[in-house]
Protein backbone atom coordinates (compact mmCIF):
# COMPACT_ATOMS: atom_id res chain seq x y z
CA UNK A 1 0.00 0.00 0.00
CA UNK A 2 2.76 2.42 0.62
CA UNK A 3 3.97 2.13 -2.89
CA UNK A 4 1.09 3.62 -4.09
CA UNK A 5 1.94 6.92 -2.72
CA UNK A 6 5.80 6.43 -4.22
CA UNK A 7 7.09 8.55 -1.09
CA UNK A 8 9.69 7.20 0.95
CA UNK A 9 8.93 9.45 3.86
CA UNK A 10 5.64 8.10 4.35
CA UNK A 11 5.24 5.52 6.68
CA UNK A 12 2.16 3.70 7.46
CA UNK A 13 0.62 2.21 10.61
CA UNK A 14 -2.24 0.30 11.43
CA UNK A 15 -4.39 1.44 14.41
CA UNK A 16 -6.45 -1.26 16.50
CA UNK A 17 -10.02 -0.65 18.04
CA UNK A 18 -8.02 0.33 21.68
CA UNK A 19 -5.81 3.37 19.12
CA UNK A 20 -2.84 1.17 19.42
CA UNK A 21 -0.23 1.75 16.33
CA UNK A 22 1.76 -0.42 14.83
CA UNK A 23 3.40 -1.78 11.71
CA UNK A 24 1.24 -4.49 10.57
CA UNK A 25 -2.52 -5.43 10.96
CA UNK A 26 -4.15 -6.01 14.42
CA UNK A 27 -4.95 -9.56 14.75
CA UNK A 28 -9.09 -10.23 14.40
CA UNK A 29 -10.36 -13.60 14.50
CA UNK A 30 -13.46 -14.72 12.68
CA UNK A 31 -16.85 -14.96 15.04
CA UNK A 32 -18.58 -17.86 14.70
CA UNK A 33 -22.14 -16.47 14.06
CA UNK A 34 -25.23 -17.39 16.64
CA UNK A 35 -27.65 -19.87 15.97
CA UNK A 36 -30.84 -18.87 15.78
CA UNK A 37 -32.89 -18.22 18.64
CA UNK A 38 -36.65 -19.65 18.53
CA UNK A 39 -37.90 -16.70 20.33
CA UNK A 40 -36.49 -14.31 17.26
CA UNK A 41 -36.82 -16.66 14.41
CA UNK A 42 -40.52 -17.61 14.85
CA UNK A 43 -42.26 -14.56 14.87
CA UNK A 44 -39.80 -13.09 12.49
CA UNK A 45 -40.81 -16.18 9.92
CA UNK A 46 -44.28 -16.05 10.62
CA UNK A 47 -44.48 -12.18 9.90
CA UNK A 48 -42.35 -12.44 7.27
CA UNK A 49 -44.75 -14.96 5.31
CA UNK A 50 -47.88 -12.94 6.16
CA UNK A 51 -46.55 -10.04 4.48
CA UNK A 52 -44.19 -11.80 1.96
CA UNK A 53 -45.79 -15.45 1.42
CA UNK A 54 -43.50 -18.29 -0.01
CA UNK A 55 -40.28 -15.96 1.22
CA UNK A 56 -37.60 -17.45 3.48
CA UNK A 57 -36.09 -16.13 6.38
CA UNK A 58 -31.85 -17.38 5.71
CA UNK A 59 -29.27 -16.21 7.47
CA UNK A 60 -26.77 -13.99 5.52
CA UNK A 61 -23.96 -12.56 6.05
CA UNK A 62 -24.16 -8.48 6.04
CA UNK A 63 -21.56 -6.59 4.13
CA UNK A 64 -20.22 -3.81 5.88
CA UNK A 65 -19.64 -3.25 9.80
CA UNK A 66 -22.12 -3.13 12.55
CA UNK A 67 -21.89 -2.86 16.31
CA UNK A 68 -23.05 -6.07 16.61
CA UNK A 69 -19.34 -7.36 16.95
CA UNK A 70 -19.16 -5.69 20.48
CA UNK A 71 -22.28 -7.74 21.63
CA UNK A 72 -21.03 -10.88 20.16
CA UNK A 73 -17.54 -10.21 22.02
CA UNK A 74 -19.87 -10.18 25.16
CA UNK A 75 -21.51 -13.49 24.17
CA UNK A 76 -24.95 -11.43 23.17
CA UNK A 77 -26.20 -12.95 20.06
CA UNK A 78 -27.15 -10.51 17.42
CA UNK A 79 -28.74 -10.25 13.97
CA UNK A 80 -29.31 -8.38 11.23
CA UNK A 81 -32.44 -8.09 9.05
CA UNK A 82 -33.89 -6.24 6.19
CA UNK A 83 -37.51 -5.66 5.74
CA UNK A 84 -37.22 -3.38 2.42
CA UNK A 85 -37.53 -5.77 -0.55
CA UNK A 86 -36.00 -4.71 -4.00
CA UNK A 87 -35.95 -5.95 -7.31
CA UNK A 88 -33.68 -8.43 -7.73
CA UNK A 89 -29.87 -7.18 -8.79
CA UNK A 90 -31.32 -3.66 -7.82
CA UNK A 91 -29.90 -2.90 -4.82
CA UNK A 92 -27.88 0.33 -5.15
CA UNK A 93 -26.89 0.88 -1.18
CA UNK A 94 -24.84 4.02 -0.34
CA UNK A 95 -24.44 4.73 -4.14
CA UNK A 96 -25.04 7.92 -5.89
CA UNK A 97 -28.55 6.53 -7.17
CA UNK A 98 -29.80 5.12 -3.86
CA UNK A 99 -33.25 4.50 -3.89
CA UNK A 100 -35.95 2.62 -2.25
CA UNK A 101 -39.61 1.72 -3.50
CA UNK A 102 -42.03 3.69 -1.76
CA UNK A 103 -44.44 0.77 -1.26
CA UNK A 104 -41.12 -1.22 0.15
CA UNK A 105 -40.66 1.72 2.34
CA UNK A 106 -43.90 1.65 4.10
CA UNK A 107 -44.28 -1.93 4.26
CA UNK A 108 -40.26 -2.24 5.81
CA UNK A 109 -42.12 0.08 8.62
CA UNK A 110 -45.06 -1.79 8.96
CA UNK A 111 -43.06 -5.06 9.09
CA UNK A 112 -40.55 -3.46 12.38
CA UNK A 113 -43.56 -2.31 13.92
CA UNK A 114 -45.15 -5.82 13.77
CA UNK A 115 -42.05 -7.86 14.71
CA UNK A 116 -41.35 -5.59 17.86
CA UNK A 117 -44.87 -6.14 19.11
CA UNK A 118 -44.63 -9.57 18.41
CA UNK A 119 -41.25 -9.37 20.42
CA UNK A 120 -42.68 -7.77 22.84
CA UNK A 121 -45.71 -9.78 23.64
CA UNK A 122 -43.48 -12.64 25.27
């Protein structure tokens, strides 16, 4: 990576998550990810196919970064989801395009509202 700058007075240290520098890459082992936890899962599949019939709930991996690695660290289980459906290969996230469906929109809202009552109600 330094050679892209083509200046040998440039030197280049990685930081870790505590602001610790050094010369090469902090160390981050891969989290194995949760199982599913009934409590989640089953109204999250059940509201899922009342809104969305025939659609499964599968666990994916997200791209990007969450917070969620500081909970798993501390051995609380935590997941993602998406409640905004898009055309297939029409997902333009963070680009200069981004868009949503306002139907999708509305429905992603009615969907979180459902699942945290349905959370709630245990």
């Amino acid at each position: 990576m330094i050679g892209l700058f083509s200046d040998p007075k440039l030197t280049v240290k990685y930081v870790s998550d505590s602001y610790q520098a050094s010369d090469t890459a902090p160390e981050r082992k891969a989290m194995v990810p949760p199982p599913p936890i009934r409590e989640v899962f089953e109204p999250l599949t059940k509201l899922t196919q009342a809104i969305w019939p025939g659609v499964p709930v599968t666990p994916v991996m997200e791209n990007g970064a969450s917070d969620s690695i500081y909970f798993a660290q501390a051995g609380i289980p935590s997941y993602g989801y998406s409640a905004i459906a898009l055309e297939r290969d029409d997902e333009r996230a963070h680009g200069q395009d981004e868009r949503l469906p306002i139907d999708s929109y509305w429905k992603s809202l009615d969907f979180l509202y459902s699942f945290l009552q349905a959370l709630g109600a245990k």
